[in-house]
PDB file of N, CA and C in Angstrom:
ATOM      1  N   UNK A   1     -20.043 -33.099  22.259  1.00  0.00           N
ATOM      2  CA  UNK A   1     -18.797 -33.203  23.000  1.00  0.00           C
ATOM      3  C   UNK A   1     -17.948 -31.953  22.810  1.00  0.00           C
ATOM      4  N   UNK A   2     -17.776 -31.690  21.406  1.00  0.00           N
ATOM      5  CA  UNK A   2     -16.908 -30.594  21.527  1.00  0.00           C
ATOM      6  C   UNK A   2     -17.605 -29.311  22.397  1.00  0.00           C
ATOM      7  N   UNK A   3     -19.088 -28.859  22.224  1.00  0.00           N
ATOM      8  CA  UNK A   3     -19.499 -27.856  22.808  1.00  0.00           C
ATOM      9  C   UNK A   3     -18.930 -27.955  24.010  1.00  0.00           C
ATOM     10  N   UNK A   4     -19.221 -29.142  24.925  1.00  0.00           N
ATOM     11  CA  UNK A   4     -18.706 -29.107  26.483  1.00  0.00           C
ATOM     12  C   UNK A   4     -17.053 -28.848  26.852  1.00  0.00           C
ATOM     13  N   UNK A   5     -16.309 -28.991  25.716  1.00  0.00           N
ATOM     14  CA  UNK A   5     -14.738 -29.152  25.702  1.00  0.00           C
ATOM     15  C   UNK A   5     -14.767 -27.095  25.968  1.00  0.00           C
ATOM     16  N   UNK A   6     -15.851 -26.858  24.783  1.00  0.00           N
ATOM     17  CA  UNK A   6     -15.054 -25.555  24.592  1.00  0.00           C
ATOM     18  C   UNK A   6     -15.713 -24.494  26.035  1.00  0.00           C
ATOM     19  N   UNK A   7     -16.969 -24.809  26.672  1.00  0.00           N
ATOM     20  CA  UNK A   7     -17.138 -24.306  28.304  1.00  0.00           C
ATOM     21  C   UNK A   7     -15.831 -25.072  28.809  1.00  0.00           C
ATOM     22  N   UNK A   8     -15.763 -25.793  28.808  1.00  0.00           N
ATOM     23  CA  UNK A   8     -14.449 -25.699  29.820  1.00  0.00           C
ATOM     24  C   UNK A   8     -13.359 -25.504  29.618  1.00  0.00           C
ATOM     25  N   UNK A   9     -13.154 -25.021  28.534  1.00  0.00           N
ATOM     26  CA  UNK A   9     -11.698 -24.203  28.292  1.00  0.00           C
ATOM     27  C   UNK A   9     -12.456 -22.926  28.485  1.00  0.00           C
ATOM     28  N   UNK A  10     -13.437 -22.302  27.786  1.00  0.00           N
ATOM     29  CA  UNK A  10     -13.515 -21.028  28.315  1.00  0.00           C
ATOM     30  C   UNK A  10     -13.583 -20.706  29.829  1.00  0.00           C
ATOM     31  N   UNK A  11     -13.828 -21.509  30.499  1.00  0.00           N
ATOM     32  CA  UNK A  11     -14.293 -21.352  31.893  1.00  0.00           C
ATOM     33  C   UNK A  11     -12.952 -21.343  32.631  1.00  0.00           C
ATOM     34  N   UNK A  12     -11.954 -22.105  31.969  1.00  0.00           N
ATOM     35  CA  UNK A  12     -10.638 -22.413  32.306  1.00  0.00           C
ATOM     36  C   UNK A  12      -9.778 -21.139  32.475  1.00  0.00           C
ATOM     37  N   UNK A  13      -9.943 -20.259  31.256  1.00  0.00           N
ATOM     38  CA  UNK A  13      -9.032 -19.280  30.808  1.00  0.00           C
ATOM     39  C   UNK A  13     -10.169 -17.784  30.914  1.00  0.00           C
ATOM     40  N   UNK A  14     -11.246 -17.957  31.946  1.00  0.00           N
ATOM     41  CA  UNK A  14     -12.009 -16.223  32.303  1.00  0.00           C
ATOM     42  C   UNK A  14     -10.960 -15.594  32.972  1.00  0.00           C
ATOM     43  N   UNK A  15     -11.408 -14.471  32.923  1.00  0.00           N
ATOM     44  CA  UNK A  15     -10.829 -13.151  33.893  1.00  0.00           C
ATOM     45  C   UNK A  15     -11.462 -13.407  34.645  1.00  0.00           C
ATOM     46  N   UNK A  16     -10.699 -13.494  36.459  1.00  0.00           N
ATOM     47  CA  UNK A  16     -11.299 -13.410  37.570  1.00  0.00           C
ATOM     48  C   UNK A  16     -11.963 -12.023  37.497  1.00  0.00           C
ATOM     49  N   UNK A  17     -13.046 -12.360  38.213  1.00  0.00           N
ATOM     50  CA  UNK A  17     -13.769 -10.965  38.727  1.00  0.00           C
ATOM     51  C   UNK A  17     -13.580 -10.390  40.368  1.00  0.00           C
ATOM     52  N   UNK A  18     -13.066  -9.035  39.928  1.00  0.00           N
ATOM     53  CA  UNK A  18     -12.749  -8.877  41.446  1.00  0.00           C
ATOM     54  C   UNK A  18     -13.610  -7.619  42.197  1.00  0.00           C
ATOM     55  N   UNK A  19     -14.591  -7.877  43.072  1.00  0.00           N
ATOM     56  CA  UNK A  19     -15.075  -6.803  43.532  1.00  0.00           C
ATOM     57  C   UNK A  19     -15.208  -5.473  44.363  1.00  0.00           C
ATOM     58  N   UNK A  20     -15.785  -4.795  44.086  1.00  0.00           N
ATOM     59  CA  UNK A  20     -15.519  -3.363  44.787  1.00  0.00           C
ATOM     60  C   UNK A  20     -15.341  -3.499  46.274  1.00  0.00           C
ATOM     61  N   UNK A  21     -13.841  -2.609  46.418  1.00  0.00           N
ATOM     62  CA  UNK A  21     -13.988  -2.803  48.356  1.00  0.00           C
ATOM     63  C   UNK A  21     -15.096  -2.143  49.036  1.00  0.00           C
ATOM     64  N   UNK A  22     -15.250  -2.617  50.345  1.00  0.00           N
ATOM     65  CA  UNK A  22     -16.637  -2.299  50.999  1.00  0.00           C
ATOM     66  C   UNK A  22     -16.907  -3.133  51.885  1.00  0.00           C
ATOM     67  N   UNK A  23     -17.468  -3.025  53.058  1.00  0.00           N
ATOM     68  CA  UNK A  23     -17.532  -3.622  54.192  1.00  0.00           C
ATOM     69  C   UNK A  23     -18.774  -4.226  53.596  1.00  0.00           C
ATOM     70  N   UNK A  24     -18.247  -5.690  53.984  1.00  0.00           N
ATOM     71  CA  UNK A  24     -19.106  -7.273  53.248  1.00  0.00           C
ATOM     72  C   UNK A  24     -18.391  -7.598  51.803  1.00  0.00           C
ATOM     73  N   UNK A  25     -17.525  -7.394  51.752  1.00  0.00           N
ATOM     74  CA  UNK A  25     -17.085  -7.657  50.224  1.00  0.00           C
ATOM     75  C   UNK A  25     -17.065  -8.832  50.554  1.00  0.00           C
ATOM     76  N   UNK A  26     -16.085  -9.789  51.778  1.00  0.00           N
ATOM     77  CA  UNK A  26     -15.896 -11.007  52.235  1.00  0.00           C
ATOM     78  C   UNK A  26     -17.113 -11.978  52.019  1.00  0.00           C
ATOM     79  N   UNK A  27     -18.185 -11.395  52.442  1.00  0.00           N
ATOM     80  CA  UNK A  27     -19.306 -11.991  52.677  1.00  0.00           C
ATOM     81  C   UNK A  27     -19.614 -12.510  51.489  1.00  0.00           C
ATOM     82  N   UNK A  28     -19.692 -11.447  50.429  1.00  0.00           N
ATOM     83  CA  UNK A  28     -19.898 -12.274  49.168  1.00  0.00           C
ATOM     84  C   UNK A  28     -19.020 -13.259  48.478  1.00  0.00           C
ATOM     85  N   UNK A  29     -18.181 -12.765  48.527  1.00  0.00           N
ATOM     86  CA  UNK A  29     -16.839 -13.985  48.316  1.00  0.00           C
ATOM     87  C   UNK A  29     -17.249 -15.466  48.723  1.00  0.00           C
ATOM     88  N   UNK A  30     -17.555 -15.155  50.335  1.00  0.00           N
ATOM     89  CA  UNK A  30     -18.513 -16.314  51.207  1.00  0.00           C
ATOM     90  C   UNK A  30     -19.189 -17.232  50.479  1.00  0.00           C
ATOM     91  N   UNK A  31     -20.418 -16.397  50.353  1.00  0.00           N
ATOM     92  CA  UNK A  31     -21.517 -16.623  49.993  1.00  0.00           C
ATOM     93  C   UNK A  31     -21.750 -16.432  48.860  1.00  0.00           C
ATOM     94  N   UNK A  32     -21.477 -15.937  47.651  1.00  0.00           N
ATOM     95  CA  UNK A  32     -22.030 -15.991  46.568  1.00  0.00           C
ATOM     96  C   UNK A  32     -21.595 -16.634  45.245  1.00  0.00           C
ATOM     97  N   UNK A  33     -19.808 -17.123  45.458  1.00  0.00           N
ATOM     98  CA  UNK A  33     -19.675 -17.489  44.645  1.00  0.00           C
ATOM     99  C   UNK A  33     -19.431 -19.347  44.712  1.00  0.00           C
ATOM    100  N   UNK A  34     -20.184 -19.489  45.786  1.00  0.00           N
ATOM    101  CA  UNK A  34     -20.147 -20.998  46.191  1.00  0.00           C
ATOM    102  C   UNK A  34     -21.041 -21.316  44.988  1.00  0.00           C
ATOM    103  N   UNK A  35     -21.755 -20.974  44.592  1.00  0.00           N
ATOM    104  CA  UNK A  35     -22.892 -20.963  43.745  1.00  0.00           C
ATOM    105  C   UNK A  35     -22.825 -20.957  42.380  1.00  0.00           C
ATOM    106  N   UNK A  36     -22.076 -19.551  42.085  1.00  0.00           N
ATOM    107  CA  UNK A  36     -22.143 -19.134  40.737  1.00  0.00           C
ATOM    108  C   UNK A  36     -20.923 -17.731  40.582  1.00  0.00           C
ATOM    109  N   UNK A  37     -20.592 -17.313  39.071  1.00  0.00           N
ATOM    110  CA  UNK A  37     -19.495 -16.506  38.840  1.00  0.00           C
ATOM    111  C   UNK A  37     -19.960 -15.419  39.628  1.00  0.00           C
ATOM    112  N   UNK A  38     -19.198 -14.302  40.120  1.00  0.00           N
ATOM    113  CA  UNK A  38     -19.339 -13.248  40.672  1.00  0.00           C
ATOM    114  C   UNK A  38     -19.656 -12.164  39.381  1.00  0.00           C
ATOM    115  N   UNK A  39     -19.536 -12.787  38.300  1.00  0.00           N
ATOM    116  CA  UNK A  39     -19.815 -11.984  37.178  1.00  0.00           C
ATOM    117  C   UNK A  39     -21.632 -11.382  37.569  1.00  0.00           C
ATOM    118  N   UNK A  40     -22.764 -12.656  37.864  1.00  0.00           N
ATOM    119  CA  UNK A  40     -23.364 -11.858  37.857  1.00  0.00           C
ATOM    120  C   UNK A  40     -23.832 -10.620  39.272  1.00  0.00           C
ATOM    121  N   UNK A  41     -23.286 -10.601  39.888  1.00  0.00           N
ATOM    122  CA  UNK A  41     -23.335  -9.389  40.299  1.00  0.00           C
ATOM    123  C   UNK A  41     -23.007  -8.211  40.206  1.00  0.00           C
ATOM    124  N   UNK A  42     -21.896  -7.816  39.082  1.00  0.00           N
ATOM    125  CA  UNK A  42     -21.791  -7.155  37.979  1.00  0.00           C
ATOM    126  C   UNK A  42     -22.748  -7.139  36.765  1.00  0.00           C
ATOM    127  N   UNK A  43     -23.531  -8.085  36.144  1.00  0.00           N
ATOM    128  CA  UNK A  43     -24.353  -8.205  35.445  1.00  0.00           C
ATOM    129  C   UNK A  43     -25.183  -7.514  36.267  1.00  0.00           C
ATOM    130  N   UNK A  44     -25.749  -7.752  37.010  1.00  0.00           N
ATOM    131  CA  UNK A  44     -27.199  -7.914  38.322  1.00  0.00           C
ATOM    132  C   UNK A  44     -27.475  -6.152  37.953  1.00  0.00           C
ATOM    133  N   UNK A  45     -25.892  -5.678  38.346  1.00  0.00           N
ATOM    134  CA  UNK A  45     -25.461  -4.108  39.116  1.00  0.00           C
ATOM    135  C   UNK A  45     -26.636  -3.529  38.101  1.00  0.00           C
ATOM    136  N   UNK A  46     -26.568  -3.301  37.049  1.00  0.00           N
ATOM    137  CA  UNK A  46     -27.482  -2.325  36.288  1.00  0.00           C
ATOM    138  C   UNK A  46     -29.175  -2.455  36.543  1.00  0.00           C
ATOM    139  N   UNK A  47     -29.294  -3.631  37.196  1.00  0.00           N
ATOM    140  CA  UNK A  47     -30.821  -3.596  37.053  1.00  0.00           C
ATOM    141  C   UNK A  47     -31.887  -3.308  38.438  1.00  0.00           C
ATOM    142  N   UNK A  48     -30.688  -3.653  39.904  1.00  0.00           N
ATOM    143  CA  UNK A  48     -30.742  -3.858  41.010  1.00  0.00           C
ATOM    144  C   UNK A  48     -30.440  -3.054  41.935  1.00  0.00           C
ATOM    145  N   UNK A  49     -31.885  -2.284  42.555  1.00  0.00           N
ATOM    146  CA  UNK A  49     -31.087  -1.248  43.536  1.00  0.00           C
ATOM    147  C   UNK A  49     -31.082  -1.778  45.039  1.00  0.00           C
ATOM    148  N   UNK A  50     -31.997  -1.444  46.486  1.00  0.00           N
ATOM    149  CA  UNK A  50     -31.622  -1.615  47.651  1.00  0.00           C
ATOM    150  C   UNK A  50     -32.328  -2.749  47.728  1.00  0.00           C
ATOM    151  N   UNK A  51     -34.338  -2.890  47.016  1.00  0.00           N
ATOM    152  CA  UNK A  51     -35.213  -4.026  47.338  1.00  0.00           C
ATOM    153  C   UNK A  51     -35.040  -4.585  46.186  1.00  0.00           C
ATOM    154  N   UNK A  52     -34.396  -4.771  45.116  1.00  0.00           N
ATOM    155  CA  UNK A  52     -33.895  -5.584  44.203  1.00  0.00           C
ATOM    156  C   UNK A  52     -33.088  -6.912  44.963  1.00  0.00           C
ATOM    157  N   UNK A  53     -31.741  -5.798  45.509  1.00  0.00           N
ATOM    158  CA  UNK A  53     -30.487  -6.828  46.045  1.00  0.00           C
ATOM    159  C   UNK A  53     -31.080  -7.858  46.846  1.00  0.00           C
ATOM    160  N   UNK A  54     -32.233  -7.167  47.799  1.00  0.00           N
ATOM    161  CA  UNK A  54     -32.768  -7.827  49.002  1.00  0.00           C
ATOM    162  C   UNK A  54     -33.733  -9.003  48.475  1.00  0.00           C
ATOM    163  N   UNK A  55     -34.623  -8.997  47.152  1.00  0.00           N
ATOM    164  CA  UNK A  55     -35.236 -10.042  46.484  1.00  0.00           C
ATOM    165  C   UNK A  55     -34.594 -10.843  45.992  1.00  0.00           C
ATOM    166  N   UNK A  56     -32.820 -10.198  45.835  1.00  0.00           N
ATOM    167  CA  UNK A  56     -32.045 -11.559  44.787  1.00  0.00           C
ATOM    168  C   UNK A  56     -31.541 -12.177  45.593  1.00  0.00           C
ATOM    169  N   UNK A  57     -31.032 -11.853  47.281  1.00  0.00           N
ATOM    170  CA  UNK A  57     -30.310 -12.781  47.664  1.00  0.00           C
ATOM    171  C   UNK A  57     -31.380 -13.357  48.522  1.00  0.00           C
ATOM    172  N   UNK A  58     -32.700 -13.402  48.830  1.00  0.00           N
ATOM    173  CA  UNK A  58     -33.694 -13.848  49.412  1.00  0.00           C
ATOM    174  C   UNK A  58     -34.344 -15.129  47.973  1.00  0.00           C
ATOM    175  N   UNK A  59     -34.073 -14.903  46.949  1.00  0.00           N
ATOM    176  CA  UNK A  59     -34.359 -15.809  45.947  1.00  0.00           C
ATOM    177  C   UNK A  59     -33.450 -17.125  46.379  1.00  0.00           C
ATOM    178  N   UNK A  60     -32.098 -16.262  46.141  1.00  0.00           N
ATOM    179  CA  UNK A  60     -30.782 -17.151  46.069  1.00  0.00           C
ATOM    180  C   UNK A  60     -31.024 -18.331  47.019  1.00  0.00           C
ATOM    181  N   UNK A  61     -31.183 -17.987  48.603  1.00  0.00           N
ATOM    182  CA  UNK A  61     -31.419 -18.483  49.377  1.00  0.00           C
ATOM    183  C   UNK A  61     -32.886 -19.717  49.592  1.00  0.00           C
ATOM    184  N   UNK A  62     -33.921 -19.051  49.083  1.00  0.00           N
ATOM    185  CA  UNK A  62     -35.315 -19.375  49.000  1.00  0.00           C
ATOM    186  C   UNK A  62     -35.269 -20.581  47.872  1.00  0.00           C
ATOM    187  N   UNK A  63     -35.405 -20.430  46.576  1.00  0.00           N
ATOM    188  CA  UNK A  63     -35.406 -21.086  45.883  1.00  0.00           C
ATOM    189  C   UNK A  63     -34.331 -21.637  45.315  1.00  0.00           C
ATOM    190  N   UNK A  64     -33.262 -21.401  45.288  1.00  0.00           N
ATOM    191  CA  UNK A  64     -32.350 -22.070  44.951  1.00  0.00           C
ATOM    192  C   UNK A  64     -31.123 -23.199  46.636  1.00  0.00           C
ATOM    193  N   UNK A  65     -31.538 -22.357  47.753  1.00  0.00           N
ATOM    194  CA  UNK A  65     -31.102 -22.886  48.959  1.00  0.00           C
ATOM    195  C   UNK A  65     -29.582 -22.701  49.060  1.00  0.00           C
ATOM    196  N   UNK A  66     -29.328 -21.546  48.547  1.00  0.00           N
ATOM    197  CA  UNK A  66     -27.905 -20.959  49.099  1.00  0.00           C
ATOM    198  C   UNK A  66     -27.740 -20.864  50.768  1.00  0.00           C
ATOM    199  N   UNK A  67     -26.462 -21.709  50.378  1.00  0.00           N
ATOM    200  CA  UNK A  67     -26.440 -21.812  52.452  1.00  0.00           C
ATOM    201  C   UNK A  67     -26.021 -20.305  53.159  1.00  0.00           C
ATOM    202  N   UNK A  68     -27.131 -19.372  52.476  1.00  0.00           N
ATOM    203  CA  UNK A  68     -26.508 -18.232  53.483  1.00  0.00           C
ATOM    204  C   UNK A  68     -26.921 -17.963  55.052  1.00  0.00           C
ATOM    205  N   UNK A  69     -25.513 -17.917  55.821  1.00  0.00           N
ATOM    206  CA  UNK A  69     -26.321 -17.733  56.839  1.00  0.00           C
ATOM    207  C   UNK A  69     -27.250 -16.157  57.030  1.00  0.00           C
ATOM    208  N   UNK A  70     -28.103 -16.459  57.916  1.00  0.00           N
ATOM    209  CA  UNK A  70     -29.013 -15.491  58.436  1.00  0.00           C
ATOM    210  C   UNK A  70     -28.604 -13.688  59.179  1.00  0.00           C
ATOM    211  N   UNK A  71     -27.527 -14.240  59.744  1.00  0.00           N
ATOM    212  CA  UNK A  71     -27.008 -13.320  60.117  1.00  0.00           C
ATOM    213  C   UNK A  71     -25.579 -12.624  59.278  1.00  0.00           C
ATOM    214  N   UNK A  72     -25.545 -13.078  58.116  1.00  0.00           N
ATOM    215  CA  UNK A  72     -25.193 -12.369  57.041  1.00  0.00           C
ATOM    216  C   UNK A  72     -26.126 -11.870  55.890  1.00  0.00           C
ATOM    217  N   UNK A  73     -27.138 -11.671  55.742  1.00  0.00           N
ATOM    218  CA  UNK A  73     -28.149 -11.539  54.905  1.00  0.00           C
ATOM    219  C   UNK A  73     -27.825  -9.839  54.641  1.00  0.00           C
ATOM    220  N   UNK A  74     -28.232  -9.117  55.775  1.00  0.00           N
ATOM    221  CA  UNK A  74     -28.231  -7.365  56.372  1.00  0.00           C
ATOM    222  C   UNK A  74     -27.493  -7.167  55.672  1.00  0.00           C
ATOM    223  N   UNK A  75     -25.906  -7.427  55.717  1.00  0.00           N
ATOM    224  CA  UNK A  75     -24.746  -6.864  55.421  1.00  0.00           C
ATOM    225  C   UNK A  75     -24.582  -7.259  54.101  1.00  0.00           C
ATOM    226  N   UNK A  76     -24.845  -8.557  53.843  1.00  0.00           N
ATOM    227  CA  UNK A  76     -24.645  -8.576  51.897  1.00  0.00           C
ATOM    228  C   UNK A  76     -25.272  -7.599  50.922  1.00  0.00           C
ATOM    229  N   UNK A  77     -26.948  -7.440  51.714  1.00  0.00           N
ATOM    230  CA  UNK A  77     -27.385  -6.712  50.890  1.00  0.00           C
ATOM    231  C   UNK A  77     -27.258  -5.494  51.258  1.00  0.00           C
ATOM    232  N   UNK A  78     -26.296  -4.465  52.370  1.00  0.00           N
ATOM    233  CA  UNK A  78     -26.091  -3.758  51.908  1.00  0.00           C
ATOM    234  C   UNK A  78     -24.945  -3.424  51.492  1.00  0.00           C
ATOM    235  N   UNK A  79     -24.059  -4.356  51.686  1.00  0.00           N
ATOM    236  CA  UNK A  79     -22.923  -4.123  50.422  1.00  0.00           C
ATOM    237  C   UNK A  79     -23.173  -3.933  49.089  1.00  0.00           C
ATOM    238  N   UNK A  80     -24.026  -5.093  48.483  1.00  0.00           N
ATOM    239  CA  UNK A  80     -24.264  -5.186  47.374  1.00  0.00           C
ATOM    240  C   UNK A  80     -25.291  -3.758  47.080  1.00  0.00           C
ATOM    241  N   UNK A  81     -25.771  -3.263  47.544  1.00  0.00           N
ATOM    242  CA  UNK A  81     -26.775  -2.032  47.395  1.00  0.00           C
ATOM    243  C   UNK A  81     -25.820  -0.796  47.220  1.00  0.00           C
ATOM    244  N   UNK A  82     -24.861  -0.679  48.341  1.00  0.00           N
ATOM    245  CA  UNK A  82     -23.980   0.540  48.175  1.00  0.00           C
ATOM    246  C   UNK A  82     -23.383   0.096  47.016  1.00  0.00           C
ATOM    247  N   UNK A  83     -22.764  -1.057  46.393  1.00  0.00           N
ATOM    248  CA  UNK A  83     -21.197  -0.816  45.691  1.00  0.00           C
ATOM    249  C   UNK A  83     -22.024  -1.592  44.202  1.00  0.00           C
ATOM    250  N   UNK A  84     -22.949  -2.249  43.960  1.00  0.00           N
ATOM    251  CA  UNK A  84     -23.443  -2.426  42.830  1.00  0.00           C
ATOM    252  C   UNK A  84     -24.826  -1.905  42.639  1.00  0.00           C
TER     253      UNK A  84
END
């Protein structure tokens, strides 16, 4: 019990994460943090270049069934390619 008390106070009291401007920033906002912290796409940034981004949000979508639409796919990943 206490473990779960103390995620949700930490979770309570994070630093928002705010991301780099860039045409699609919205998109991710959209789409990525319906899901999960925007932290990891800051995490992601060091490991992930153009066919990285394009395998993670094709995962996201694929196996996990992030409702992204289709015709935002292009532009996330190349936001996420230019700015992380």
């Amino acid at each position: 019990m206490l473990g779960i008390l103390t995620v949700l106070i930490s979770t309570a009291t994070a630093t928002p994460v705010y991301l780099k401007d860039g045409v699609g920033k919205d998109l991710v906002y959209k789409n990525c943090q319906i899901c999960h912290s925007l932290e990891y796409v800051q995490m992601n940034a060091k490991f992930l270049g153009e066919k990285g981004w394009a395998a993670e949000v094709q995962k996201m979508i694929g196996v996990y069934g992030a409702p992204v639409p289709a015709a935002d796919v292009p532009a996330l990943i190349k936001y996420l390619s230019i700015n992380y």
